[in-house]
PDB file of N, CA and C in Angstrom:
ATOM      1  N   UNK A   1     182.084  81.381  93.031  1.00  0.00           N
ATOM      2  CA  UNK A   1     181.097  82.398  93.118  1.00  0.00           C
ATOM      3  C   UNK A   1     179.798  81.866  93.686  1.00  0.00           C
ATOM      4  N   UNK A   2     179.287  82.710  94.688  1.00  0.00           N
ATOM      5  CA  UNK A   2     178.035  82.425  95.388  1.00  0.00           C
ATOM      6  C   UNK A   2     176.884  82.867  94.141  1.00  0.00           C
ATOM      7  N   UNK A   3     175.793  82.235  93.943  1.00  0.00           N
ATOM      8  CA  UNK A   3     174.895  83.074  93.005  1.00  0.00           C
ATOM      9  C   UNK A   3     173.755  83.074  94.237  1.00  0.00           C
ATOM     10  N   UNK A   4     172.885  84.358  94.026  1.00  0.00           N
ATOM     11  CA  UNK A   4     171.855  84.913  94.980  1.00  0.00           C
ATOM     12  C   UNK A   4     170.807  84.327  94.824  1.00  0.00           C
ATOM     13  N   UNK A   5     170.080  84.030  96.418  1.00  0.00           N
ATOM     14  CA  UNK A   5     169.574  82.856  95.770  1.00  0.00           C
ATOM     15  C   UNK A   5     167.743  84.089  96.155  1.00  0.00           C
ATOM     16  N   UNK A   6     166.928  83.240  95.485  1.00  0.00           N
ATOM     17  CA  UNK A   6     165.902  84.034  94.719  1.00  0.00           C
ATOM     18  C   UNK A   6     164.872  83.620  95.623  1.00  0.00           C
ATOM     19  N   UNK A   7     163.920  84.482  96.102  1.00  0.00           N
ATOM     20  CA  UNK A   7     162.478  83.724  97.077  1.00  0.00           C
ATOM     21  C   UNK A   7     161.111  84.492  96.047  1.00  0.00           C
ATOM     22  N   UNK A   8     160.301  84.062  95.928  1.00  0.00           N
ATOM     23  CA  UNK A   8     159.186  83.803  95.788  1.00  0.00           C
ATOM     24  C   UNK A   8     158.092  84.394  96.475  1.00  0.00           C
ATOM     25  N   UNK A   9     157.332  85.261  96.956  1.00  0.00           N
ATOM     26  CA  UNK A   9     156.846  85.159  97.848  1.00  0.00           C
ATOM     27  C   UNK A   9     154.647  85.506  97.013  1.00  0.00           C
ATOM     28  N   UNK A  10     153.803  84.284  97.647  1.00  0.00           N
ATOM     29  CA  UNK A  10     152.533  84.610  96.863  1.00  0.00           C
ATOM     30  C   UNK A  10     151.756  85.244  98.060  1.00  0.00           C
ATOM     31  N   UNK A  11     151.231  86.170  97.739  1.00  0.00           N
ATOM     32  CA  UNK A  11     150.098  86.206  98.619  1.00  0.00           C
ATOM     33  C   UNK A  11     148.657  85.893  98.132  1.00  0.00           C
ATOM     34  N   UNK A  12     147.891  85.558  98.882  1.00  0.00           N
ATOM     35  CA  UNK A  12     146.688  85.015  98.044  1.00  0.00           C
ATOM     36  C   UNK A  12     145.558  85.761  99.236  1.00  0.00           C
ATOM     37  N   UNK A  13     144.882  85.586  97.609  1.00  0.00           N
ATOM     38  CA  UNK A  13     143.353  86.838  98.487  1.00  0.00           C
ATOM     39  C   UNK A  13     142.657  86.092  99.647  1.00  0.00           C
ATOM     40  N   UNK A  14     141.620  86.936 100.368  1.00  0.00           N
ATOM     41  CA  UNK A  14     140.550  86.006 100.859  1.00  0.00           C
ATOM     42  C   UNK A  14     139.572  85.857 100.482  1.00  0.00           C
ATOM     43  N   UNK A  15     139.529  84.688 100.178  1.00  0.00           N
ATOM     44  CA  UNK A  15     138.126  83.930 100.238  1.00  0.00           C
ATOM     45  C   UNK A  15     137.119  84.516 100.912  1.00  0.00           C
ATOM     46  N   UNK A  16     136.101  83.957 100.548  1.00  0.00           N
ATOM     47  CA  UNK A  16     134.892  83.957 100.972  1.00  0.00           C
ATOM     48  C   UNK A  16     133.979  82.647 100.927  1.00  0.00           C
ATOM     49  N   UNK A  17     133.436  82.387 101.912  1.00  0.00           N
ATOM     50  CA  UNK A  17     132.451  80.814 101.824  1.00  0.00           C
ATOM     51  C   UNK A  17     131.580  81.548 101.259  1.00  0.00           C
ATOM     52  N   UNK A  18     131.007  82.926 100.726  1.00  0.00           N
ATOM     53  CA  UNK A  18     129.588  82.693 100.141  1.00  0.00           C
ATOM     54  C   UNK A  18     128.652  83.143 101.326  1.00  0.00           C
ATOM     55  N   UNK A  19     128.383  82.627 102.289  1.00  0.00           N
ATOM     56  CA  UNK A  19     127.416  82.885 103.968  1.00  0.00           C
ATOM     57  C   UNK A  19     126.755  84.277 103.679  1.00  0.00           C
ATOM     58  N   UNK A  20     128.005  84.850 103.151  1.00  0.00           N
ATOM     59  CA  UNK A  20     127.291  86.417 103.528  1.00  0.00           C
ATOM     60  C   UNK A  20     126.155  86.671 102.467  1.00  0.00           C
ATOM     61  N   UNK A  21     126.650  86.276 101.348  1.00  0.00           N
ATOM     62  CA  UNK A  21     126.035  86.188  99.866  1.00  0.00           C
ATOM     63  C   UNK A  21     124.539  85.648  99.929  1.00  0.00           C
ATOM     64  N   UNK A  22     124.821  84.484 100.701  1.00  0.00           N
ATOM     65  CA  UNK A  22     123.492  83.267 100.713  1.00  0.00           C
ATOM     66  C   UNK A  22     122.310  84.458 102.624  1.00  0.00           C
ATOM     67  N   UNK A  23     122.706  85.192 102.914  1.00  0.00           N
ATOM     68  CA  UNK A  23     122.247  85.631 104.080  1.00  0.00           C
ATOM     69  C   UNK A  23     121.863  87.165 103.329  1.00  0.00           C
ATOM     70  N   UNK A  24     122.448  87.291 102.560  1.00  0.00           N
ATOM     71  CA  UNK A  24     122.066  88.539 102.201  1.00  0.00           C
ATOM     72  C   UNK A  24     120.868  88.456 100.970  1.00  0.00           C
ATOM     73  N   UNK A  25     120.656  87.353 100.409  1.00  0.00           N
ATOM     74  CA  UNK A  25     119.515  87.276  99.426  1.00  0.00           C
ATOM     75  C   UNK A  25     118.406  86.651 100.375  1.00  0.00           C
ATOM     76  N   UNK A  26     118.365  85.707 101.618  1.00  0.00           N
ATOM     77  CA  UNK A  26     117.262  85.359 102.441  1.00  0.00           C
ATOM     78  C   UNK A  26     116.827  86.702 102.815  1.00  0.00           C
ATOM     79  N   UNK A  27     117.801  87.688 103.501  1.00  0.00           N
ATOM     80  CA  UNK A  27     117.123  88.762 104.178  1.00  0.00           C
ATOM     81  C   UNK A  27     116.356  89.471 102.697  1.00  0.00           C
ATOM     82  N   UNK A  28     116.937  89.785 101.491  1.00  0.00           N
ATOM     83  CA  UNK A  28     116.058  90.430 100.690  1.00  0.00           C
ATOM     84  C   UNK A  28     114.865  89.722 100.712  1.00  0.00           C
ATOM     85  N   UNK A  29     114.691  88.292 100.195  1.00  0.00           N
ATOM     86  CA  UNK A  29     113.502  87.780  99.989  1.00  0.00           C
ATOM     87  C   UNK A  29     112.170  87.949 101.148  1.00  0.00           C
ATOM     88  N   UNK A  30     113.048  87.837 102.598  1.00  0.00           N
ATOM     89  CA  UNK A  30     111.884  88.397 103.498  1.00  0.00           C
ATOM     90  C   UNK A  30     111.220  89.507 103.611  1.00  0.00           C
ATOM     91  N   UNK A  31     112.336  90.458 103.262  1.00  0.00           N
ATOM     92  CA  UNK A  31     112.194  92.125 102.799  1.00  0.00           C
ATOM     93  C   UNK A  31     110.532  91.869 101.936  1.00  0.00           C
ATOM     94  N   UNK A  32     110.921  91.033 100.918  1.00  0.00           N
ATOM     95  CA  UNK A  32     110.245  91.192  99.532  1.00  0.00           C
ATOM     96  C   UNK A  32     108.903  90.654 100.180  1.00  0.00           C
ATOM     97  N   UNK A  33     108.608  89.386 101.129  1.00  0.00           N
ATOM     98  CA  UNK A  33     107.440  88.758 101.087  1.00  0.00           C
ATOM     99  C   UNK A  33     106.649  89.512 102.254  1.00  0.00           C
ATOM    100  N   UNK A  34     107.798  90.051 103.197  1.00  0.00           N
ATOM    101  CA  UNK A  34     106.961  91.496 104.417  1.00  0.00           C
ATOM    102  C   UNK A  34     106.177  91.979 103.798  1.00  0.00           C
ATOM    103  N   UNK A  35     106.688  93.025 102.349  1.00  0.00           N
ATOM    104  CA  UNK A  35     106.003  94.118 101.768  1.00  0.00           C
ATOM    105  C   UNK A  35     104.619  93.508 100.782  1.00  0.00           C
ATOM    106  N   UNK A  36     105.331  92.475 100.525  1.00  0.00           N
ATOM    107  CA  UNK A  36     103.663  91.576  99.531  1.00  0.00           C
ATOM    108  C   UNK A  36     102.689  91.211 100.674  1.00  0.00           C
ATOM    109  N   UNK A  37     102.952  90.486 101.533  1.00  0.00           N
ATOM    110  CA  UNK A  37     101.576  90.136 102.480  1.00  0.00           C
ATOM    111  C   UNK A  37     101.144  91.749 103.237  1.00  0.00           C
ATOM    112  N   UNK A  38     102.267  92.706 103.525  1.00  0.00           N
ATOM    113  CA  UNK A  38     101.969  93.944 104.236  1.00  0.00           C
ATOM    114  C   UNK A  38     100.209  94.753 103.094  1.00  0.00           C
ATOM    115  N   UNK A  39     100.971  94.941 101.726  1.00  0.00           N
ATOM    116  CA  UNK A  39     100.138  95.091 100.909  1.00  0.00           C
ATOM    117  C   UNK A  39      98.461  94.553 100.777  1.00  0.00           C
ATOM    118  N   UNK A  40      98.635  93.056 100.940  1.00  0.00           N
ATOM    119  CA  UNK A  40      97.579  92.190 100.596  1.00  0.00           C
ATOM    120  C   UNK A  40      96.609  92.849 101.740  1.00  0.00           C
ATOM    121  N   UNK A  41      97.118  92.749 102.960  1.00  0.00           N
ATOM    122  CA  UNK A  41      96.615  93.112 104.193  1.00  0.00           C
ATOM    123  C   UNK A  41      95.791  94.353 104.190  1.00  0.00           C
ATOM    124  N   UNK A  42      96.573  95.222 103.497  1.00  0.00           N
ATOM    125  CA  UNK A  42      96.138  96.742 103.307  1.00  0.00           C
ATOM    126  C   UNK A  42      94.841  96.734 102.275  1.00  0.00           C
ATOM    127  N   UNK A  43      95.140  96.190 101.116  1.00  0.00           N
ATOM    128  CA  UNK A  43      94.063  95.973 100.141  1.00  0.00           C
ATOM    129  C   UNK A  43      93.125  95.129 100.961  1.00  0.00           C
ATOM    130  N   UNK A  44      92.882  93.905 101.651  1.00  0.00           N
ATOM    131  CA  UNK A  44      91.757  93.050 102.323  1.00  0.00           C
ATOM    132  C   UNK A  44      90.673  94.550 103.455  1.00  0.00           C
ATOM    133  N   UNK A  45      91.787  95.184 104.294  1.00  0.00           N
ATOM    134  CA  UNK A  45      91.069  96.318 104.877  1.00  0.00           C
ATOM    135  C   UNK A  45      90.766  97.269 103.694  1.00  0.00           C
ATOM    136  N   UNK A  46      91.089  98.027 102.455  1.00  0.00           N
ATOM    137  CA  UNK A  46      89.952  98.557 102.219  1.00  0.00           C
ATOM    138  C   UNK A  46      88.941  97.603 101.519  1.00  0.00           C
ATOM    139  N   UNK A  47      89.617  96.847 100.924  1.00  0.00           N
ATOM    140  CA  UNK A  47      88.056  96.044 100.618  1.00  0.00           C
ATOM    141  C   UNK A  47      87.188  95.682 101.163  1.00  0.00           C
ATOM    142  N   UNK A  48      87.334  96.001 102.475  1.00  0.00           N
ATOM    143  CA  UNK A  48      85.974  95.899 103.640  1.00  0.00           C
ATOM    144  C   UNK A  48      85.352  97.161 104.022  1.00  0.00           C
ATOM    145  N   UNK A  49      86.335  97.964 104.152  1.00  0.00           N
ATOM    146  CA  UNK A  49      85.575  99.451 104.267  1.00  0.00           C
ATOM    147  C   UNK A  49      85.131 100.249 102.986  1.00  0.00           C
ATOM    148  N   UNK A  50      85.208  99.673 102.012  1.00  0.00           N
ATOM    149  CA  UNK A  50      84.227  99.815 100.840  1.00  0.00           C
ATOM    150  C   UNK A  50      83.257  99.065 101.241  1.00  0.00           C
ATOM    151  N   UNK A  51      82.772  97.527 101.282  1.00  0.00           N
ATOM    152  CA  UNK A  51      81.727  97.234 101.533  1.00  0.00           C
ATOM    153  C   UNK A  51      81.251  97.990 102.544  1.00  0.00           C
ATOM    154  N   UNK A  52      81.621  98.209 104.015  1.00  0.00           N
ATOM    155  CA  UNK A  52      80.974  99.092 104.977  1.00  0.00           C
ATOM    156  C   UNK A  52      79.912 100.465 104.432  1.00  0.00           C
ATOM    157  N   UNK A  53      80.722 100.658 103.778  1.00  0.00           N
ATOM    158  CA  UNK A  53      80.706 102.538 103.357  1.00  0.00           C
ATOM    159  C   UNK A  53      79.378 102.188 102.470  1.00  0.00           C
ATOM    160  N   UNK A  54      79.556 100.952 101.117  1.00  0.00           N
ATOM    161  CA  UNK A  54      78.507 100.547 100.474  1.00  0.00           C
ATOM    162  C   UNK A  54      77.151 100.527 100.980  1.00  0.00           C
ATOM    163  N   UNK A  55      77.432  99.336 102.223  1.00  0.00           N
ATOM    164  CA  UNK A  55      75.992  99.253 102.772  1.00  0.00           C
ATOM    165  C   UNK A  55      75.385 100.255 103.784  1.00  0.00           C
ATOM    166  N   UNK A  56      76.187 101.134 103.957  1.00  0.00           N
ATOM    167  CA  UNK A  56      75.902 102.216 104.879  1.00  0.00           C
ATOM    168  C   UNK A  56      74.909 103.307 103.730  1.00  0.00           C
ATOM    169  N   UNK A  57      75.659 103.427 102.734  1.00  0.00           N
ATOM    170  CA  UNK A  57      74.463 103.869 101.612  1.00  0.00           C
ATOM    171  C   UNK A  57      73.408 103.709 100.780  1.00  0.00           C
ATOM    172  N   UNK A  58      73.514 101.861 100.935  1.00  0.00           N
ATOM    173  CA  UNK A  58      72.286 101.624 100.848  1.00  0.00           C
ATOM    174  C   UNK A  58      71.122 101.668 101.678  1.00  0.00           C
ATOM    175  N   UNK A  59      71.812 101.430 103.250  1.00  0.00           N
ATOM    176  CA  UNK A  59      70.841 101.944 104.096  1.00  0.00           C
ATOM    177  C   UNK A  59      70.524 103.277 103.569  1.00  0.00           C
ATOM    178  N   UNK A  60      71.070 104.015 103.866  1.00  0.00           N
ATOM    179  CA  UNK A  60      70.913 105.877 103.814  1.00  0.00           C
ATOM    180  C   UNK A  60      69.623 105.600 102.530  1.00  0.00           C
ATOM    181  N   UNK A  61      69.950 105.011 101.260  1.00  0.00           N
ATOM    182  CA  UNK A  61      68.833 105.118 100.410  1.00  0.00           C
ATOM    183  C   UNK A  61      67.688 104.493 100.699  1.00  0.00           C
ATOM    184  N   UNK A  62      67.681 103.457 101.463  1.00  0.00           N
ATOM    185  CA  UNK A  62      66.329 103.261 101.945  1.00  0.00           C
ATOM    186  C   UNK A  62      65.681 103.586 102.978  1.00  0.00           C
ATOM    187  N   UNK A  63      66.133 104.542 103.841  1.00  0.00           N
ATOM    188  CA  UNK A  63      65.627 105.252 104.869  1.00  0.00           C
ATOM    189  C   UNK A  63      65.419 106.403 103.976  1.00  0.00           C
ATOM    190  N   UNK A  64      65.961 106.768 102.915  1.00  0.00           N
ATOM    191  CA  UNK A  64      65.330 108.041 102.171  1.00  0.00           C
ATOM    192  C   UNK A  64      64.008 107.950 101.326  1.00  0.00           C
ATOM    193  N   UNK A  65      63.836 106.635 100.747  1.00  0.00           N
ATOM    194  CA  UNK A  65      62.938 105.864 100.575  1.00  0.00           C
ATOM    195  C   UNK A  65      61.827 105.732 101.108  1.00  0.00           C
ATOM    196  N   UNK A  66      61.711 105.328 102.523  1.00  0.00           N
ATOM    197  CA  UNK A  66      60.797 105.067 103.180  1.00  0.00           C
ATOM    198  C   UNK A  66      60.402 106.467 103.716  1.00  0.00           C
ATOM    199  N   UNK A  67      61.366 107.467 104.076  1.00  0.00           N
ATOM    200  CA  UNK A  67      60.511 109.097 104.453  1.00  0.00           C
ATOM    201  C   UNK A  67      60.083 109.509 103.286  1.00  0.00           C
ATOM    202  N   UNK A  68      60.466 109.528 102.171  1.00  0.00           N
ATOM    203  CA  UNK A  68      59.611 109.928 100.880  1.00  0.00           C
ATOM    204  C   UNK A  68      57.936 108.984 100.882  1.00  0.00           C
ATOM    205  N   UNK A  69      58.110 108.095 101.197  1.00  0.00           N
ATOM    206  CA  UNK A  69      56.958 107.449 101.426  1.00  0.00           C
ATOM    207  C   UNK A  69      55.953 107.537 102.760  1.00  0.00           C
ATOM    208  N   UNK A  70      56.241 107.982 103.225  1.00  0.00           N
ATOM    209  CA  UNK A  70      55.914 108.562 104.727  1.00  0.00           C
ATOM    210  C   UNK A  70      55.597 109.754 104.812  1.00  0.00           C
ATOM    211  N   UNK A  71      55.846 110.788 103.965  1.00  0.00           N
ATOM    212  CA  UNK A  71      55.258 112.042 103.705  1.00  0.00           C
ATOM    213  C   UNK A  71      54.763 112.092 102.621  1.00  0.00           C
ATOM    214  N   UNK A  72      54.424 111.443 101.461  1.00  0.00           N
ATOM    215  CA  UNK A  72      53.628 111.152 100.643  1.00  0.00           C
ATOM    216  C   UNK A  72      52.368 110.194 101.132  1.00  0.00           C
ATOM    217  N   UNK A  73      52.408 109.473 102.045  1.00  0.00           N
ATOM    218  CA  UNK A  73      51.403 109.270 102.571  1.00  0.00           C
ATOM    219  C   UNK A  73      50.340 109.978 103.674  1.00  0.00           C
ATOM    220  N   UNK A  74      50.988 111.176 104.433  1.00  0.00           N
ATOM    221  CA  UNK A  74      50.267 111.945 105.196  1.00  0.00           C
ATOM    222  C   UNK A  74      50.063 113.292 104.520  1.00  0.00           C
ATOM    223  N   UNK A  75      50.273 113.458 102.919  1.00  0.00           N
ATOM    224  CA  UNK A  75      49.731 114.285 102.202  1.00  0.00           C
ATOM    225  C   UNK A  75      48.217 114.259 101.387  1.00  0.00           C
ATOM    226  N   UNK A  76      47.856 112.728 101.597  1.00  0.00           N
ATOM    227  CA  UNK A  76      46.804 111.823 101.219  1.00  0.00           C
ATOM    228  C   UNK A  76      45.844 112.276 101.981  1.00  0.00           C
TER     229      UNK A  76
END
């Protein structure tokens, strides 16, 4: 008697080296440090056009200043 003879057969998954894994957290982190310096950038411009706006009203108050004093003096 012949007995049947038996095969085996494995298949095995694929792998992965990881590349995509290690490329896909660099691109987040650039994502992440774009939007932090994008920010900083944004906050440095208004923090200048507050000062602008500031000293633009302090002028304005001392030119209001000085015509209050300027028609209080030709009421004399």
């Amino acid at each position: 008697m012949v007995e049947p003879t038996r095969t085996t057969t494995v298949v095995e998954g694929r792998r992965s080296s990881g590349a995509g894994l290690i490329i896909a957290l660099a691109v987040l982190i650039a994502v992440i440090a774009g939007i932090y310096f994008y920010s900083q950038a944004s906050n440095s411009e208004t923090r200048k056009d507050n000062a602008v706006e500031n000293a633009a009203n302090s002028v304005s108050k001392a030119a209001d200043k000085a015509g209050d004093a300027a028609q209080d003096a030709t009421k004399q």
